[in-house]
N, C-alpha and C. Protein backbone atom coordinates (compact mmCIF):
# COMPACT_ATOMS: atom_id res chain seq x y z
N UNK A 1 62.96 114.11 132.34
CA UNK A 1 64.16 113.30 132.39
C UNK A 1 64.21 112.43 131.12
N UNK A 2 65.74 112.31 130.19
CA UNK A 2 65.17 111.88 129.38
C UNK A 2 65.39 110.27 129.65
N UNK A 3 64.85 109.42 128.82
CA UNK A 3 64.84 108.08 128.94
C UNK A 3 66.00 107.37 128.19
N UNK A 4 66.77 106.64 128.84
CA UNK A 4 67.65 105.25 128.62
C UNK A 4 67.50 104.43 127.60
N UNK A 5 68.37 104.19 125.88
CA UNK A 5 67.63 103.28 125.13
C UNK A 5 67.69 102.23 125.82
N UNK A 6 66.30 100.85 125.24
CA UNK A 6 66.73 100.39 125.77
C UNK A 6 67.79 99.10 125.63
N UNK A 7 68.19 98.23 126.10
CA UNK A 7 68.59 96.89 125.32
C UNK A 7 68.69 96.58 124.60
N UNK A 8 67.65 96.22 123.96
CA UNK A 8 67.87 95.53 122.64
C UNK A 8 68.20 97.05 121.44
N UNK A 9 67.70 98.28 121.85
CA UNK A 9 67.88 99.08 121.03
C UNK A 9 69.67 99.11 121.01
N UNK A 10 70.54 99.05 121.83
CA UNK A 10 71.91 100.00 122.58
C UNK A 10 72.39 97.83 121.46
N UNK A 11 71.95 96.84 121.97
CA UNK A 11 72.92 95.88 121.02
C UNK A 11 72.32 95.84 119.47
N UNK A 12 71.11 96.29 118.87
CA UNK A 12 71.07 96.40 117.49
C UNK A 12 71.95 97.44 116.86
N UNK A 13 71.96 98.91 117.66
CA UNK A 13 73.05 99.71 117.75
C UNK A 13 74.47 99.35 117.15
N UNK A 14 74.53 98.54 118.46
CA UNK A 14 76.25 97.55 118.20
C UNK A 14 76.26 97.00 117.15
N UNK A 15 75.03 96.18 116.70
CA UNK A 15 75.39 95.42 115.75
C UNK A 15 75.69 96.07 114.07
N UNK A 16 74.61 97.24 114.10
CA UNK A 16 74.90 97.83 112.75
C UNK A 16 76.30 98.47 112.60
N UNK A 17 77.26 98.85 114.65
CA UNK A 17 78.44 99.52 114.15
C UNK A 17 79.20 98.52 113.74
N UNK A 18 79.30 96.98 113.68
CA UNK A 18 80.49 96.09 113.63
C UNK A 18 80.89 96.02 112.53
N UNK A 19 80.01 96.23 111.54
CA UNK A 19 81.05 95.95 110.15
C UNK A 19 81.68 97.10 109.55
N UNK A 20 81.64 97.97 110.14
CA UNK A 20 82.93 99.26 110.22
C UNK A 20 83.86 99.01 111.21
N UNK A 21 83.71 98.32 111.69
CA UNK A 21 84.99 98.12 112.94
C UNK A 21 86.03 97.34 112.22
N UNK A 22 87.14 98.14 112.57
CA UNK A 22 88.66 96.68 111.70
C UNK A 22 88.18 96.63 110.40
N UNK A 23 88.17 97.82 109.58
CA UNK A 23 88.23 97.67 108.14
C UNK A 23 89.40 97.57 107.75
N UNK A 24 90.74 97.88 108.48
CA UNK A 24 92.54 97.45 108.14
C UNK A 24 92.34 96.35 108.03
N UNK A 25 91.90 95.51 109.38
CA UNK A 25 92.65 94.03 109.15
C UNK A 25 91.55 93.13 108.47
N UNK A 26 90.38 93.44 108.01
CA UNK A 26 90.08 93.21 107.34
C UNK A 26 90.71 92.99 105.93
N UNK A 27 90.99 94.16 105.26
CA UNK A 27 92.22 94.01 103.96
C UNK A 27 93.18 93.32 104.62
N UNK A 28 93.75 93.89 105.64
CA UNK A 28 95.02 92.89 105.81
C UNK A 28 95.32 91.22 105.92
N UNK A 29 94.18 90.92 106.10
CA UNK A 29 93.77 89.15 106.21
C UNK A 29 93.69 89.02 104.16
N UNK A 30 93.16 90.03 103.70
CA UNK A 30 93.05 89.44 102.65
C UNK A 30 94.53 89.62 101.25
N UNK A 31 95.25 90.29 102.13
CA UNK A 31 96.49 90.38 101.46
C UNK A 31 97.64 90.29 101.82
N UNK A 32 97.86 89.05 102.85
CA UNK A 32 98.95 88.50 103.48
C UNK A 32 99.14 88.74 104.95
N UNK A 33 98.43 88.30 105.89
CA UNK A 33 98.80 89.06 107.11
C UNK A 33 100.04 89.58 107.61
N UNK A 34 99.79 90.54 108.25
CA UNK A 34 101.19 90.97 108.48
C UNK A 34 100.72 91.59 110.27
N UNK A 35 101.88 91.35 111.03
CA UNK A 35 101.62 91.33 112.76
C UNK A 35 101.10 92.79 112.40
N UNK A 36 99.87 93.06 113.14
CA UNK A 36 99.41 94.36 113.35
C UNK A 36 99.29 95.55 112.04
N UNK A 37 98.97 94.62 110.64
CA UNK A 37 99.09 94.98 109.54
C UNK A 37 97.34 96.11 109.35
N UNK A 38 96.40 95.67 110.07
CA UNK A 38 95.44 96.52 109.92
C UNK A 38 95.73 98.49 110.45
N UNK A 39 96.54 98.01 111.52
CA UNK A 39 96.51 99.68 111.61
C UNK A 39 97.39 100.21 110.63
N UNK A 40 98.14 99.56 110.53
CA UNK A 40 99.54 99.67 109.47
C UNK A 40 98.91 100.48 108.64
N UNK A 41 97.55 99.20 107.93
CA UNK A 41 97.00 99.85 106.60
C UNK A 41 96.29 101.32 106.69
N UNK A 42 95.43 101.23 107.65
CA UNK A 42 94.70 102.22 108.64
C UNK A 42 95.42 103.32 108.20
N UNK A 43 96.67 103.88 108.98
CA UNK A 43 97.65 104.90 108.82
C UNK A 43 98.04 105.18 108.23
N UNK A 44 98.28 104.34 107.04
CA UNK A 44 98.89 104.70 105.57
C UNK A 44 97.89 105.14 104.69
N UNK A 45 96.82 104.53 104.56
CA UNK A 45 95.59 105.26 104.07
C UNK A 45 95.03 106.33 104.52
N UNK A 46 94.83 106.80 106.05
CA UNK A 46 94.59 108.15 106.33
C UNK A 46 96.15 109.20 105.90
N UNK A 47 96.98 109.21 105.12
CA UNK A 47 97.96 109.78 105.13
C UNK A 47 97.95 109.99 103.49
N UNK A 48 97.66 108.79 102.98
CA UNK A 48 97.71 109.32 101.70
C UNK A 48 96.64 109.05 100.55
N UNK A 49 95.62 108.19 101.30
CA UNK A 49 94.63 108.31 100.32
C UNK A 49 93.73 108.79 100.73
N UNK A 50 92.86 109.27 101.89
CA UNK A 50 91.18 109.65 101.79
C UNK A 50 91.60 111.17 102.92
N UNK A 51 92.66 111.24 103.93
CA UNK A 51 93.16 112.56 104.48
C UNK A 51 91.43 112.39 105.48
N UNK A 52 90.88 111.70 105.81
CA UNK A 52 89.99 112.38 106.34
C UNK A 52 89.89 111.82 107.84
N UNK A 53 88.83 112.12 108.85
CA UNK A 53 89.09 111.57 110.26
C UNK A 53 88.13 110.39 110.37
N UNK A 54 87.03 109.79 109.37
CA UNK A 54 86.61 108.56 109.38
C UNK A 54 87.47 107.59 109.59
N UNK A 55 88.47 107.41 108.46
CA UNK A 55 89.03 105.99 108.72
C UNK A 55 90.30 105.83 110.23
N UNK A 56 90.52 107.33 110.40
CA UNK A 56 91.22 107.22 111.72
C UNK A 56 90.46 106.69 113.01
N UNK A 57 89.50 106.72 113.04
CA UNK A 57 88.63 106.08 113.95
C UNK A 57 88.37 104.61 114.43
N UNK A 58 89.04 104.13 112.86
CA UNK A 58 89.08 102.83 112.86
C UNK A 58 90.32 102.36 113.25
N UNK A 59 91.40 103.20 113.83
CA UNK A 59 92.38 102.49 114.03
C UNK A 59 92.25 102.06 115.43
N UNK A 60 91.16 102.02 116.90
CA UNK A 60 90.98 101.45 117.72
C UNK A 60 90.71 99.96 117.75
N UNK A 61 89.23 100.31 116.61
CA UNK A 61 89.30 98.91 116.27
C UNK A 61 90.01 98.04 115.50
N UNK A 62 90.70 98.15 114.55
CA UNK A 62 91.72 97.85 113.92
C UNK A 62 92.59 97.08 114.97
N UNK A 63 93.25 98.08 116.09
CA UNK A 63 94.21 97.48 117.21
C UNK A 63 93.76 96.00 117.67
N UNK A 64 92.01 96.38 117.90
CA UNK A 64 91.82 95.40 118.82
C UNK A 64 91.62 93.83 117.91
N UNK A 65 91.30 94.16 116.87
CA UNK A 65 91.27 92.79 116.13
C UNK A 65 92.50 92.45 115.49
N UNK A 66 93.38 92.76 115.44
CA UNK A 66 95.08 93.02 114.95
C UNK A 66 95.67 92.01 116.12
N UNK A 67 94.89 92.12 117.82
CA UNK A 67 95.81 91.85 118.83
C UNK A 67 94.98 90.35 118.39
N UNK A 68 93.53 90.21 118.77
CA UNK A 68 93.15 88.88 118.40
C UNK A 68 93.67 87.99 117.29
N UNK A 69 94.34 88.35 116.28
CA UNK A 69 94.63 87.35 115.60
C UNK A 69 96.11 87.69 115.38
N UNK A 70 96.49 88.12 116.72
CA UNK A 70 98.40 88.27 116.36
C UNK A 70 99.06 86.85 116.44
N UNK A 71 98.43 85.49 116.93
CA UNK A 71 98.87 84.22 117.04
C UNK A 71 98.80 83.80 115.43
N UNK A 72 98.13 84.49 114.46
CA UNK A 72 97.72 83.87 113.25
C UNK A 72 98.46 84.64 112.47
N UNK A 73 98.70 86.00 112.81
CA UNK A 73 99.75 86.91 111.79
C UNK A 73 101.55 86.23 112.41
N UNK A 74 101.62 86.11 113.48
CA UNK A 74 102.96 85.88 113.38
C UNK A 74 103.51 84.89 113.21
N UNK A 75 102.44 83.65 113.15
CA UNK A 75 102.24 82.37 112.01
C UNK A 75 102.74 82.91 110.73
N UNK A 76 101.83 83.75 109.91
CA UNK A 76 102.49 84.11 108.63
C UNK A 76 103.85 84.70 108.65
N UNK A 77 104.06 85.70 109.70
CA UNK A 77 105.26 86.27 109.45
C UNK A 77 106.80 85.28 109.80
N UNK A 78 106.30 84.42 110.38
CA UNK A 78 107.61 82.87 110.97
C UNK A 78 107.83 82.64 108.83
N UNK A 79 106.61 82.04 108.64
CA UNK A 79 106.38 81.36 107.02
C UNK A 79 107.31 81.85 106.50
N UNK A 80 107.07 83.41 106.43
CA UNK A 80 107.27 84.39 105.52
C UNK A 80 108.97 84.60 105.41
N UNK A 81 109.15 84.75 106.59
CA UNK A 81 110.85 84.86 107.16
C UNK A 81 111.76 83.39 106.31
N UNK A 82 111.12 82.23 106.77
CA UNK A 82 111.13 81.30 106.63
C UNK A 82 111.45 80.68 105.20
N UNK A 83 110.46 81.35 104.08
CA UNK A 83 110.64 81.36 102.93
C UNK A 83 110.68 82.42 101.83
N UNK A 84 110.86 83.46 102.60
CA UNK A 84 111.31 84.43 101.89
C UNK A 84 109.77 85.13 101.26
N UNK A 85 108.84 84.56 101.31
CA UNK A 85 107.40 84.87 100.90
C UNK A 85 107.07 86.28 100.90
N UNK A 86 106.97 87.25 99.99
CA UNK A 86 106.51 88.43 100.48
C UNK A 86 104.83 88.58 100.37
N UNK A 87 104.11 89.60 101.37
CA UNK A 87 102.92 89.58 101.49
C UNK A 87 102.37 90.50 100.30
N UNK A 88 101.16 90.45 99.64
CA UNK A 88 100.28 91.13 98.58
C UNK A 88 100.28 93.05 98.79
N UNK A 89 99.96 92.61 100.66
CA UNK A 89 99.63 94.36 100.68
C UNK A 89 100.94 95.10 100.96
N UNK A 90 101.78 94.76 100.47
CA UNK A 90 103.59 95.50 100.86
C UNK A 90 103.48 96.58 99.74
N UNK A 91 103.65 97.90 100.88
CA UNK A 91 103.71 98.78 100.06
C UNK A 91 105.53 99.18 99.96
């Protein structure tokens, strides 16, 4: 039977996957947020720059850190409306 990792193996695990997780909104924090701008980026980059199924993978996580800081993107996007501001990553 085989054996169960255990614990601490299954969260060091976790920990080496997190900094691949939300590599969109990652850029997207750093070039103007935009509401749900990480998958945005996500999708547009698997389409026309790398074509491959890595970075599509990231659009789960992408979602989920996109939803956590949608109080902080639609902060920018009020600004933005507001003053006409356009964001860095506008393609």
């Amino acid at each position: 039977m085989p054996l169960a990792p255990s614990l601490p193996v299954k969260v060091l695990a976790a920990a080496l996957l997190i900094p691949l997780a939300g590599c969109g909104s990652i850029y997207n924090l750093a070039t103007g947020p935009q509401v749900y701008g990480g998958v945005q980026h996500d999708v547009w980059a698997f389409h026309h720059v790398c074509k491959g199924q890595v970075l599509i993978m990231d659009v789960p996580f992408s979602a989920a850190v996109d939803t956590g800081l949608l109080p902080l993107t639609a902060l920018f996007e009020l600004v933005r409306w507001m003053t006409g501001w356009a964001p860095v990553g506008v393609r």
